[in-house]
Protein backbone atom coordinates (compact mmCIF):
# COMPACT_ATOMS: atom_id res chain seq x y z
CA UNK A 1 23.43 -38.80 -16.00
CA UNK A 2 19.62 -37.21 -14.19
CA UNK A 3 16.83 -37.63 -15.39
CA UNK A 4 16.27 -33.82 -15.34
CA UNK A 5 18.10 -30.70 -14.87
CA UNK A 6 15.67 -30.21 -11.42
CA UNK A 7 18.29 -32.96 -9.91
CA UNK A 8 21.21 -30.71 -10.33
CA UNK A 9 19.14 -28.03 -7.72
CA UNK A 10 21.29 -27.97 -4.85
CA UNK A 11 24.70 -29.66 -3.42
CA UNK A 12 26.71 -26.27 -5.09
CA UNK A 13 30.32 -26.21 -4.13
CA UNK A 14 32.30 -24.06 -1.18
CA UNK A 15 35.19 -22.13 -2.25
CA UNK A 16 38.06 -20.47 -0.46
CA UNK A 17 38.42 -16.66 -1.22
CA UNK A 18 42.49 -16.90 -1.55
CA UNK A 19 42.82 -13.50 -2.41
CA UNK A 20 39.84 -11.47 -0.98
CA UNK A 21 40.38 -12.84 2.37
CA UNK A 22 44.45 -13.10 2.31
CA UNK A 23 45.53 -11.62 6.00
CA UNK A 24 42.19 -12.43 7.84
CA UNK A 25 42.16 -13.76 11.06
CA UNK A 26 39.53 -16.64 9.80
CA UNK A 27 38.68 -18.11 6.07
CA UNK A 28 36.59 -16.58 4.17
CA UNK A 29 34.42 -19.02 2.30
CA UNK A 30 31.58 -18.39 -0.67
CA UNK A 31 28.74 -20.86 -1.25
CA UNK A 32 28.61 -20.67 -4.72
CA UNK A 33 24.83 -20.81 -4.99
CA UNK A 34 24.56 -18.95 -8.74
CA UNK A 35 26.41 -22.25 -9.67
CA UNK A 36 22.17 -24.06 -9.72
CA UNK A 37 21.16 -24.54 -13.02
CA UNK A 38 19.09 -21.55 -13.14
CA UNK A 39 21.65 -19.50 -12.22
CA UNK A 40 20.59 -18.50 -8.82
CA UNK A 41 19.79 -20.18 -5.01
CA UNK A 42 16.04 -19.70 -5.73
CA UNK A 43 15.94 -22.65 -7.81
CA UNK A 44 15.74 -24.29 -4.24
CA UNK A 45 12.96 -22.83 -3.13
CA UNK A 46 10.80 -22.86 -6.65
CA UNK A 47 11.47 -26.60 -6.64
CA UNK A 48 10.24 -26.65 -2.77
CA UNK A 49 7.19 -24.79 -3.36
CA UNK A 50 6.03 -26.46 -6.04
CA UNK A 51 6.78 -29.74 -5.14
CA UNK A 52 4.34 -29.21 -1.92
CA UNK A 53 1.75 -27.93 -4.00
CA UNK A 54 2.02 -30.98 -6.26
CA UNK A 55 1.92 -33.12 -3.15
CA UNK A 56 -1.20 -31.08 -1.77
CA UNK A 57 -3.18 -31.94 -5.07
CA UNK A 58 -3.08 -28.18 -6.19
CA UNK A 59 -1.73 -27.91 -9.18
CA UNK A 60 -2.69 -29.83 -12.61
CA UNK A 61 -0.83 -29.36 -15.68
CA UNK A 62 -1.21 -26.37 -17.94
CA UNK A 63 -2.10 -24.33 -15.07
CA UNK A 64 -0.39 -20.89 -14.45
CA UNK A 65 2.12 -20.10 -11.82
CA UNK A 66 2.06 -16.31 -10.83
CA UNK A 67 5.14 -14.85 -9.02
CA UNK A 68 6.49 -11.66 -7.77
CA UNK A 69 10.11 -11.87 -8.57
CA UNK A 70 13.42 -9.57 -8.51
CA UNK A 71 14.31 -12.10 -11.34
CA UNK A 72 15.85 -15.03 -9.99
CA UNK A 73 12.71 -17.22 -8.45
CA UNK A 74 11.04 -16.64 -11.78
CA UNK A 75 14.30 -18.07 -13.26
CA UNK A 76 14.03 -20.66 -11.45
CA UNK A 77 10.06 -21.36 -11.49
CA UNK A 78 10.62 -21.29 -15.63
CA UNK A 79 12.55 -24.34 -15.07
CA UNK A 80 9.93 -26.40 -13.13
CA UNK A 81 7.16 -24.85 -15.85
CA UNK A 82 9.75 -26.29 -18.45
CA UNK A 83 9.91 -29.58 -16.96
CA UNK A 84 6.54 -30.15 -15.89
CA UNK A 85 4.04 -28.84 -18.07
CA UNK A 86 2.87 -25.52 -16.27
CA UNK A 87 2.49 -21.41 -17.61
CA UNK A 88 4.14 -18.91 -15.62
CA UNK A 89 3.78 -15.16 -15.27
CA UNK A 90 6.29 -12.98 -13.31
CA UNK A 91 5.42 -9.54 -11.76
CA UNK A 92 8.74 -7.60 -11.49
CA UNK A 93 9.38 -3.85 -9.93
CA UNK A 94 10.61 -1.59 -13.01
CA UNK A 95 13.84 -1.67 -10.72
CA UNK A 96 15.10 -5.07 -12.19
CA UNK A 97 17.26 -4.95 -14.82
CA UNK A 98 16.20 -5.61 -18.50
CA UNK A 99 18.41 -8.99 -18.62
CA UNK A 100 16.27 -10.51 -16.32
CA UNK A 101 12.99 -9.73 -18.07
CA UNK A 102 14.72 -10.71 -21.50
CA UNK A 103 15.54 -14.24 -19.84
CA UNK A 104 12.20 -14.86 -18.82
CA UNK A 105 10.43 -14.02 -21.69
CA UNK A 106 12.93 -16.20 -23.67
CA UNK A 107 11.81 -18.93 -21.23
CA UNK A 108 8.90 -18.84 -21.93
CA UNK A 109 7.24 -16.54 -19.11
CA UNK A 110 4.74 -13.72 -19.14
CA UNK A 111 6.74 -10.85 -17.77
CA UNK A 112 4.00 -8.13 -15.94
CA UNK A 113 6.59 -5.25 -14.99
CA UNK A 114 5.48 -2.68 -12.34
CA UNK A 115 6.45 0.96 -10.99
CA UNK A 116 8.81 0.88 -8.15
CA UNK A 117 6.06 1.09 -5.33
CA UNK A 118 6.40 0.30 -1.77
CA UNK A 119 4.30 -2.19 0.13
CA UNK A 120 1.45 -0.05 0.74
CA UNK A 121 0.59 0.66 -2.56
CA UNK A 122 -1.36 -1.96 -4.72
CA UNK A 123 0.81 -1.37 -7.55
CA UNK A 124 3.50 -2.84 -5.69
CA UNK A 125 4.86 -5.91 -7.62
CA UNK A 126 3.44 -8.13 -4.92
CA UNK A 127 0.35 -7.05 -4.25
CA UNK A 128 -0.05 -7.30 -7.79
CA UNK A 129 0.63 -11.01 -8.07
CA UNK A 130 -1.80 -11.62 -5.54
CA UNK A 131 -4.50 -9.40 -6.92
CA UNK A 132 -3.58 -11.25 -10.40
CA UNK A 133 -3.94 -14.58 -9.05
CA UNK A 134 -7.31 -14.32 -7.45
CA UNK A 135 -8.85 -12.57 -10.48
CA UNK A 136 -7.32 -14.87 -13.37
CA UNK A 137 -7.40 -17.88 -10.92
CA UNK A 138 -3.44 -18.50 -11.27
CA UNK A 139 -1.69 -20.48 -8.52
CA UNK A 140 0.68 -18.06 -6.38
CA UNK A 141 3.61 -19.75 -5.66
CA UNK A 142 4.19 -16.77 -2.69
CA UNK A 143 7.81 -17.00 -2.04
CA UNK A 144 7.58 -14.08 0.75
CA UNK A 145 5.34 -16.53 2.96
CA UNK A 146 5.66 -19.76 1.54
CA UNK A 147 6.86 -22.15 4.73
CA UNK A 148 8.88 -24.57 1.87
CA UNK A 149 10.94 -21.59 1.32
CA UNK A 150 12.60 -21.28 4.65
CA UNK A 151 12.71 -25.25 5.39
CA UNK A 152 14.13 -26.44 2.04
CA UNK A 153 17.36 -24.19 3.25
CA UNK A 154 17.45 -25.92 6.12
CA UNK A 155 16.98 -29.64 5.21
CA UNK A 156 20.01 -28.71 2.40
CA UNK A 157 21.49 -25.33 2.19
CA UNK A 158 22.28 -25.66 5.66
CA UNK A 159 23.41 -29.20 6.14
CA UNK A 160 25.61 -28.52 2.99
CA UNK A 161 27.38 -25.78 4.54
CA UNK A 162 28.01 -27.69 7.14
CA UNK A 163 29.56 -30.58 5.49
CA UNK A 164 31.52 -28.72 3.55
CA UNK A 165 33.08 -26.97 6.24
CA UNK A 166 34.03 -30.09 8.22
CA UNK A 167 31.74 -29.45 11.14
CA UNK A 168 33.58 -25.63 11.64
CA UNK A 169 31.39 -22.19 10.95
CA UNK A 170 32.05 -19.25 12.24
CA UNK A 171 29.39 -17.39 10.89
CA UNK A 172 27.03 -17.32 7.85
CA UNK A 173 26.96 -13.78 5.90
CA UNK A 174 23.43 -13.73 3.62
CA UNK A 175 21.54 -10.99 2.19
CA UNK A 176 17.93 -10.94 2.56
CA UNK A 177 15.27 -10.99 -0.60
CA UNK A 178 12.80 -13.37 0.93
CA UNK A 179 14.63 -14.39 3.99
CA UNK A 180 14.68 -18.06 3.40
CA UNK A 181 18.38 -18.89 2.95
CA UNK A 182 19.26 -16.84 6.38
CA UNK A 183 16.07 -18.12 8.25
CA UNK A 184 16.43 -21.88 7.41
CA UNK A 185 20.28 -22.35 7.18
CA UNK A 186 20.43 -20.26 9.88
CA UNK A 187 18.33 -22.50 12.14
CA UNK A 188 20.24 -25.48 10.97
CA UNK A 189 23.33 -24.00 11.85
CA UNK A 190 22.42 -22.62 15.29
CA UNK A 191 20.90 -26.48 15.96
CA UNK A 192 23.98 -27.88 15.31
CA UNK A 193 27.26 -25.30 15.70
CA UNK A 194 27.48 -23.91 19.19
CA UNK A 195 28.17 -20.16 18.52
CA UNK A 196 27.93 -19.60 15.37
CA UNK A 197 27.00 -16.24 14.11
CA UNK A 198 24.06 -14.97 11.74
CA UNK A 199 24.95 -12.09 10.05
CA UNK A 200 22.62 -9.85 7.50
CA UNK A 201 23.91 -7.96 4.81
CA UNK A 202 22.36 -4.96 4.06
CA UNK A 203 22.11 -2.55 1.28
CA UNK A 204 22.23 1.12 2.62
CA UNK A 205 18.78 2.34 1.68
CA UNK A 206 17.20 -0.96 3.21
CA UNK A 207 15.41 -0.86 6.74
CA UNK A 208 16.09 -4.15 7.82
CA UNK A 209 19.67 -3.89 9.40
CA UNK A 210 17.77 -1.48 11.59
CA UNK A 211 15.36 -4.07 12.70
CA UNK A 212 17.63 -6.59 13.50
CA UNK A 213 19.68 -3.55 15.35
CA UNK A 214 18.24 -0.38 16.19
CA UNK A 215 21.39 1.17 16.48
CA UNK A 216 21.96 0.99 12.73
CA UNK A 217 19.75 4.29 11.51
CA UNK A 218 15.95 3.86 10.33
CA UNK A 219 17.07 4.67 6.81
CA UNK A 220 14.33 4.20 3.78
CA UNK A 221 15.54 5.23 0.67
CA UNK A 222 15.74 4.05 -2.85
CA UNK A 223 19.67 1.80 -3.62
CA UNK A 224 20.68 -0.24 -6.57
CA UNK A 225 21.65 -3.31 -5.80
CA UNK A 226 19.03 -6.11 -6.64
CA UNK A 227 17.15 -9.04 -5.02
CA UNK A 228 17.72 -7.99 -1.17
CA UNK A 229 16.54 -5.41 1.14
CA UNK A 230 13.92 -4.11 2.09
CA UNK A 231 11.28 -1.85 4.31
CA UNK A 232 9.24 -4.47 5.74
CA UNK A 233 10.14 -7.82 7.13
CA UNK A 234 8.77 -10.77 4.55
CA UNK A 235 6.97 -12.96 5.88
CA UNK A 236 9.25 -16.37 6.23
CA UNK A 237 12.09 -13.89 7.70
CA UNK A 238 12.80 -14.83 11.54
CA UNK A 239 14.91 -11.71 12.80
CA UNK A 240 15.46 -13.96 16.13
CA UNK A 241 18.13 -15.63 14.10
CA UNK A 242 20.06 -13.02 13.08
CA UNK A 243 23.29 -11.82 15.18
CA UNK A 244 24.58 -9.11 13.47
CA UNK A 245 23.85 -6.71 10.46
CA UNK A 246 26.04 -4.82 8.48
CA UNK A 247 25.71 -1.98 5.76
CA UNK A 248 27.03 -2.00 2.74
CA UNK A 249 26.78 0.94 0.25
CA UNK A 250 26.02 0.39 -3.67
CA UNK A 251 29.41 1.56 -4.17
CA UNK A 252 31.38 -0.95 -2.17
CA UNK A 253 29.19 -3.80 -3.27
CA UNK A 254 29.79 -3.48 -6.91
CA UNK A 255 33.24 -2.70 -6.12
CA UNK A 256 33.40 -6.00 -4.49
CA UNK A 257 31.55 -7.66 -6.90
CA UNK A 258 34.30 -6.51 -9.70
CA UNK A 259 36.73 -7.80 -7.21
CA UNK A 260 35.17 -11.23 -7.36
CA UNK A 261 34.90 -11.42 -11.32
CA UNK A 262 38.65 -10.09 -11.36
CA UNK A 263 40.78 -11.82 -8.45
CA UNK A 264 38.76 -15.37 -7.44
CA UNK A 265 37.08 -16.05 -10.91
CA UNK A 266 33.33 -16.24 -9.64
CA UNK A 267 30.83 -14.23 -11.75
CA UNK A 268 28.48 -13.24 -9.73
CA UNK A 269 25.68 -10.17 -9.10
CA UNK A 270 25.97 -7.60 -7.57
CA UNK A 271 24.15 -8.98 -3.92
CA UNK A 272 27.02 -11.06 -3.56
CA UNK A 273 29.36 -7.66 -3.72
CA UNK A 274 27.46 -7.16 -0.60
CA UNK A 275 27.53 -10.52 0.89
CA UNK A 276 31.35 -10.36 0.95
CA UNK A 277 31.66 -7.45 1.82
CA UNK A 278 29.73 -7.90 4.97
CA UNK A 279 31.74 -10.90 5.43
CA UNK A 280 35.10 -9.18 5.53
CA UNK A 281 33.94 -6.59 7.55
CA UNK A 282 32.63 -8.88 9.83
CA UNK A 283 36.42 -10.81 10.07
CA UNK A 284 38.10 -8.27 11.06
CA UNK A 285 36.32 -8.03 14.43
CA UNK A 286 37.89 -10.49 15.47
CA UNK A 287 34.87 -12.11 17.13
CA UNK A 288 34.62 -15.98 15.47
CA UNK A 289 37.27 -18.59 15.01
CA UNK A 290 36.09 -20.66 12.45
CA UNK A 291 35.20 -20.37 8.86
CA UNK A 292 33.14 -17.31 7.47
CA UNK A 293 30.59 -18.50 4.82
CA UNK A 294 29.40 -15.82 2.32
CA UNK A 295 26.33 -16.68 -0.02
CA UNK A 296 27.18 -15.82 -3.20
CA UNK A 297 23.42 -15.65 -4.85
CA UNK A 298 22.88 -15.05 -8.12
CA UNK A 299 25.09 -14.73 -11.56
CA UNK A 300 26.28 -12.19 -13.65
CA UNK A 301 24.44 -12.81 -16.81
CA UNK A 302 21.41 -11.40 -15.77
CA UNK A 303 22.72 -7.74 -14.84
CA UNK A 304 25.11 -6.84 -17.99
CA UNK A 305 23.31 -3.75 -19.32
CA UNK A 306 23.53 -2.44 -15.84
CA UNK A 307 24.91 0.63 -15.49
CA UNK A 308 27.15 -0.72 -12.53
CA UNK A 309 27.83 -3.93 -14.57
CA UNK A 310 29.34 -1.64 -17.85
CA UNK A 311 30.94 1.20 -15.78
CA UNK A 312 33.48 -2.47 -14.14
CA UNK A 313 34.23 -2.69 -17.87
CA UNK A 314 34.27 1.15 -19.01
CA UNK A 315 31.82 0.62 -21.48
């Protein structure tokens, strides 16, 4: 028995992808990180952030937390508001599906949904949380810049991964929202396995693959799959850690998401299509011999009247 459902953040089990990765040179592994209680690995880094702003003396109960979310931090922040006695308002791109702005609002939150603008704009879902939070004096939990993001990965994602893979990685496959799983498990990692590889997964549409390697095209356009990618670098991402990137289209990702449901069992979104997919491009370079982890983010509940989600089903 916990004390609270904020104890069960973290520690989420490795499994072996017996049929996706049958015939590869190396394993391929997922970390099962939709398995946290809110359904999603950013319940690690909502309990991070606001545990150091409890520690820092700046927050007080019944104060409002304000967060520009894909979905899955403000998930995860409605659990800490749950537990210990805060509001919460989440600023979402019109982008995000409508499960994830029905499960907020049934959590409790105040959902604040915005156009689809890029950075630049100020109707850009996060310039809007911050412009929200300094007029209705809110407390921004910032998960783009937030340091706790990128080190509660690697005091625990990473040493996790590690454990649960003996001592052996080959390489870590991640897709990048904020940037904190890859930064800080990526750190850990590279402290502690000689040669492991970093490797982004990247939605065709998103410019980042091309800043980790400018021979991947400078390619800005609009894609489908949620949570990760981008045209700027967030703030907590370290591109120094990163190896490798590879592209994967919409198509193949929820094609490989399907793939997941249907042959290993794991119901999962549609960024962990792309995770694995990466990762079984990446194993048939031939270039690591040990175990390929592949993050498998978020769950499937929140994307079923998705167009992607009902065309797996032929609804």
């Amino acid at each position: 028995m916990t004390d609270s459902i904020l104890d069960r953040i973290g520690n989420t089990p490795m499994v072996r992808l017996q049929h996706l990765g049958a015939g590869l040179p190396v394993p391929i592994l997922g970390k099962c990180e939709y398995l946290n209680p809110g359904g999603s690995g950013k319940d690690r880094i909502a309990l991070a952030i606001v545990d150091d702003a409890e520690r820092q003396g700046l927050l007080q109960p019944g104060m409002t937390l304000v967060e520009a979310t894909a979905g899955n931090t403000g998930i995860g922040l409605a659990l800490l508001a749950a537990a210990r006695g805060y509001r919460l308002a989440c600023v979402m791109p019109m982008k995000m599906s409508l499960d994830k702005r029905q499960a907020l609002a049934a959590l409790g939150a105040e959902v604040i949904v915005t156009p689809n603008a890029p950075p630049s704009s100020p109707e850009n879902f996060v310039n809007t949380a911050k412009r929200l939070a300094e007029e209705r004096g809110w407390f921004l939990t910032n998960q783009f810049a937030h340091p706790a993001n990128p080190r509660i990965h690697e005091t625990t994602t990473g040493p996790e991964i590690l454990r649960q893979c003996q001592g052996r990685v080959g390489a870590l496959v991640c897709g990048v929202g904020t940037g904190g799983t890859i930064t800080g498990a990526g750190r850990f990692l590279k402290a502690h396995v000689p040669g492991v590889k970093i490797v982004l997964a990247d939605p065709i549409g998103s410019r980042l693959a091309h800043l980790v390697d400018p021979r991947h095209p400078d390619y800005d356009a609009p894609y489908r799959v949620e949570g990760i990618g981008g045209s700027i670098v967030p703030e907590v991402l370290d591109l120094r850690v990163i190896d490798h990137a590879e592209r994967i289209s919409d198509e193949e990702s929820f094609a490989m998401t399907g793939r997941l449901m249907r042959e290993e069992g794991l119901l999962v979104g549609g960024s962990s299509g792309t995770a694995v997919a990466a990762a079984l491009r990446f194993a048939q370079r031939g270039e690591v011999d040990g175990p390929i982890v592949a993050i498998l983010a978020d769950s499937w509940d929140r994307y079923f009247v998705q167009p992607w989600m009902r065309d797996l089903g032929n609804c």
